[in-house]
C-alpha atoms as a PDB file:
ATOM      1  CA  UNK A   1     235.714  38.906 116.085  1.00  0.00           C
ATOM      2  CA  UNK A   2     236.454  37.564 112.731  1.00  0.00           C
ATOM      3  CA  UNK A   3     234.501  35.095 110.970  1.00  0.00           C
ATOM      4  CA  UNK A   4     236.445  33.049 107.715  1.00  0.00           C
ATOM      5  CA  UNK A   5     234.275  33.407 104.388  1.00  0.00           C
ATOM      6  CA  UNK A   6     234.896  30.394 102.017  1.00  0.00           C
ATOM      7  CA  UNK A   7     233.789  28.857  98.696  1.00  0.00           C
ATOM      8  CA  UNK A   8     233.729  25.520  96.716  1.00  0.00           C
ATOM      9  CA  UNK A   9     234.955  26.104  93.243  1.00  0.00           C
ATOM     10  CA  UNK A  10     233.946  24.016  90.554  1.00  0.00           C
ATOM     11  CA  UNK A  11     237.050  23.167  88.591  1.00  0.00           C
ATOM     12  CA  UNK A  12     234.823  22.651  85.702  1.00  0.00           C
ATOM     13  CA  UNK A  13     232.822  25.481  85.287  1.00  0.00           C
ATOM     14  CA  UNK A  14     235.582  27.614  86.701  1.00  0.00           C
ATOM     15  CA  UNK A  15     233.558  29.085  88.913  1.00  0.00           C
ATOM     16  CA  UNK A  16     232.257  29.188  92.130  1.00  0.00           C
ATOM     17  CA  UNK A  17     229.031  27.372  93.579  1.00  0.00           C
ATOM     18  CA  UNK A  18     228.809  28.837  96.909  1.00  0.00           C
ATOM     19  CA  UNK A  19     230.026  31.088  99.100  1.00  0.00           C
ATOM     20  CA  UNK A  20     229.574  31.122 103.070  1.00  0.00           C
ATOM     21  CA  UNK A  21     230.458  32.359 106.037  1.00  0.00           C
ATOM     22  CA  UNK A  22     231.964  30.645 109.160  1.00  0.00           C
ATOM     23  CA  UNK A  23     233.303  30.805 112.902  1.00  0.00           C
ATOM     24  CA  UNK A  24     236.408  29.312 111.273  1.00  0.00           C
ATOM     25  CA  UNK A  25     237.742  26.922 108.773  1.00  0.00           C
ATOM     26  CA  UNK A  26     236.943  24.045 110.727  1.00  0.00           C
ATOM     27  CA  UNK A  27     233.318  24.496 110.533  1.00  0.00           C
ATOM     28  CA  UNK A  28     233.588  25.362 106.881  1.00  0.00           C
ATOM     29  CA  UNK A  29     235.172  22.179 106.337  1.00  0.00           C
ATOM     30  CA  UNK A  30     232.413  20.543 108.356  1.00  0.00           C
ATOM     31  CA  UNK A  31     229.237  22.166 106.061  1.00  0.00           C
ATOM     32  CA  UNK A  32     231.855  21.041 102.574  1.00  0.00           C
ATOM     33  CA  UNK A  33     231.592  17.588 104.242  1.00  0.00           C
ATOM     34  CA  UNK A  34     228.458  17.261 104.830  1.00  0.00           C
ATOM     35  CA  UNK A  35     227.219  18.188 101.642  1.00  0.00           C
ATOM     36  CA  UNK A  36     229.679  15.893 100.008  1.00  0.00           C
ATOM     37  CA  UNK A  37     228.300  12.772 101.663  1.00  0.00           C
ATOM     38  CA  UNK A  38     224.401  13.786 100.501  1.00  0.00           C
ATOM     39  CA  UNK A  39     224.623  11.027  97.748  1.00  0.00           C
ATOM     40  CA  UNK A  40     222.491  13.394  95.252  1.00  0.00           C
ATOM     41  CA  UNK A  41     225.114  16.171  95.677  1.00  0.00           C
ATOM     42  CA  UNK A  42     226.882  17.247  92.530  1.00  0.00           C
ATOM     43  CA  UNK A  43     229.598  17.095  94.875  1.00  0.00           C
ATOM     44  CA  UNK A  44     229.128  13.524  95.824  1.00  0.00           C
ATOM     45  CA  UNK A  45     228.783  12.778  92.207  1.00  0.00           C
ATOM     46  CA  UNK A  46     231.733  14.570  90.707  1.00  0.00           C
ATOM     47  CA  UNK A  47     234.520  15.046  94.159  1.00  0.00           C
ATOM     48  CA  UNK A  48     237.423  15.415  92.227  1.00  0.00           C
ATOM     49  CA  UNK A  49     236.061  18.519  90.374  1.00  0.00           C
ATOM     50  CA  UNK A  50     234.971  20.464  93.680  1.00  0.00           C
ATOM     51  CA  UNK A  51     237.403  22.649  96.354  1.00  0.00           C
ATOM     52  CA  UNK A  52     236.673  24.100  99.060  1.00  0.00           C
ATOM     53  CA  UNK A  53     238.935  27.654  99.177  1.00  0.00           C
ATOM     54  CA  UNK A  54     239.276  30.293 101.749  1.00  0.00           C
ATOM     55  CA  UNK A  55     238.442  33.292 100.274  1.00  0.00           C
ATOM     56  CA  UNK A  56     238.528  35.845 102.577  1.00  0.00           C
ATOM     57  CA  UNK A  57     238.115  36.746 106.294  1.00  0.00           C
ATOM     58  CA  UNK A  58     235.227  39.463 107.942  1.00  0.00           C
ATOM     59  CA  UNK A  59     235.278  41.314 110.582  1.00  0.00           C
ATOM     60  CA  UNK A  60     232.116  41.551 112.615  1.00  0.00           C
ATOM     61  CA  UNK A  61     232.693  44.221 114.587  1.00  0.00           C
ATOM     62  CA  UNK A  62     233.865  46.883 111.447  1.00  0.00           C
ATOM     63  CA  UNK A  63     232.026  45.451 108.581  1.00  0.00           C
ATOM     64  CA  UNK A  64     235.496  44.900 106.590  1.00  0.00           C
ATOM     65  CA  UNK A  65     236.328  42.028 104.564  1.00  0.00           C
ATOM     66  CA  UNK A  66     240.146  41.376 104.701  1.00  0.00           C
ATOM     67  CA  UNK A  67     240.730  39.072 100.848  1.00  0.00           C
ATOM     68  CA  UNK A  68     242.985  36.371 100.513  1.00  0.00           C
ATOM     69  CA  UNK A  69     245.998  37.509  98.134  1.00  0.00           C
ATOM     70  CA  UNK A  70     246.571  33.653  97.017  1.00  0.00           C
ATOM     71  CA  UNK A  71     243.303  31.738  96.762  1.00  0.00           C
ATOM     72  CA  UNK A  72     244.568  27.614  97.731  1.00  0.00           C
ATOM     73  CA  UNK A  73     242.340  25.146  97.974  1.00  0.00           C
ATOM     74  CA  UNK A  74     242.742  23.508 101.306  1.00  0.00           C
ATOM     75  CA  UNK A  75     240.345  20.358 101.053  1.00  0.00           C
ATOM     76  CA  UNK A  76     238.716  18.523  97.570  1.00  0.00           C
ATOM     77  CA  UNK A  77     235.154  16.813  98.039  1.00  0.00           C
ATOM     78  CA  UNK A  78     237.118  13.626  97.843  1.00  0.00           C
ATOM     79  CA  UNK A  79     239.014  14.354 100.746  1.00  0.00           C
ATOM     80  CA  UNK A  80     235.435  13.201 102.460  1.00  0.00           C
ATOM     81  CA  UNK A  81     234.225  10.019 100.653  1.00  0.00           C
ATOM     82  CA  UNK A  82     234.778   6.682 102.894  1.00  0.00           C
ATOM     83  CA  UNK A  83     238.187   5.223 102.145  1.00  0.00           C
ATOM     84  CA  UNK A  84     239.546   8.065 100.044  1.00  0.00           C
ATOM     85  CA  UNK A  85     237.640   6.447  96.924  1.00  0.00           C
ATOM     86  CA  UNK A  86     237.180   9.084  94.677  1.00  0.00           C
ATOM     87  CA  UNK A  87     234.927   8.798  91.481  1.00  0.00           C
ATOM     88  CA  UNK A  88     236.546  10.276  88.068  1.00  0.00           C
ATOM     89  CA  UNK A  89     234.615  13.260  87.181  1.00  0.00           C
ATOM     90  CA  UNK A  90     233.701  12.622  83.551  1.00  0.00           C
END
């Protein structure tokens, strides 16, 4: 069995905030959202600047991590905010 192991990168800081792991992307995207709709996120406050990227895959059953070769963002934090309306990040 495989879990996915993802990350939000912050645009700004180049860098990324956290790293998790997952049954699959669709529960990663799930955890991204909910943090983004906390109002006192830095995600909530700055979407645009915050991806979520899928990093890398693990196998439970060997211990192995299998890495992307091309790391693409597949959802911003404004993906999440009601009505698409995304703040500028400053």
């Amino acid at each position: 069995m495989k879990k996915v192991v993802c990350g939000v990168y912050d645009m700004k800081a180049g860098s990324y905030d956290y790293v998790g792991h997952f049954d699959n992307l669709v529960q990663a995207s799930r955890a991204f959202e909910n943090s983004v709709r906390n109002p006192d996120s830095v995600y909530a406050k700055y979407p645009m600047d915050f991806y979520l990227v899928h990093l890398a895959d693990f196998d439970v059953l060997t211990g192995f991590f299998e890495c992307k070769s091309s790391l693409l963002p597949f959802c911003n934090a404004s993906d999440f905010l009601t009505g698409g309306d995304s703040k500028k990040s400053s």
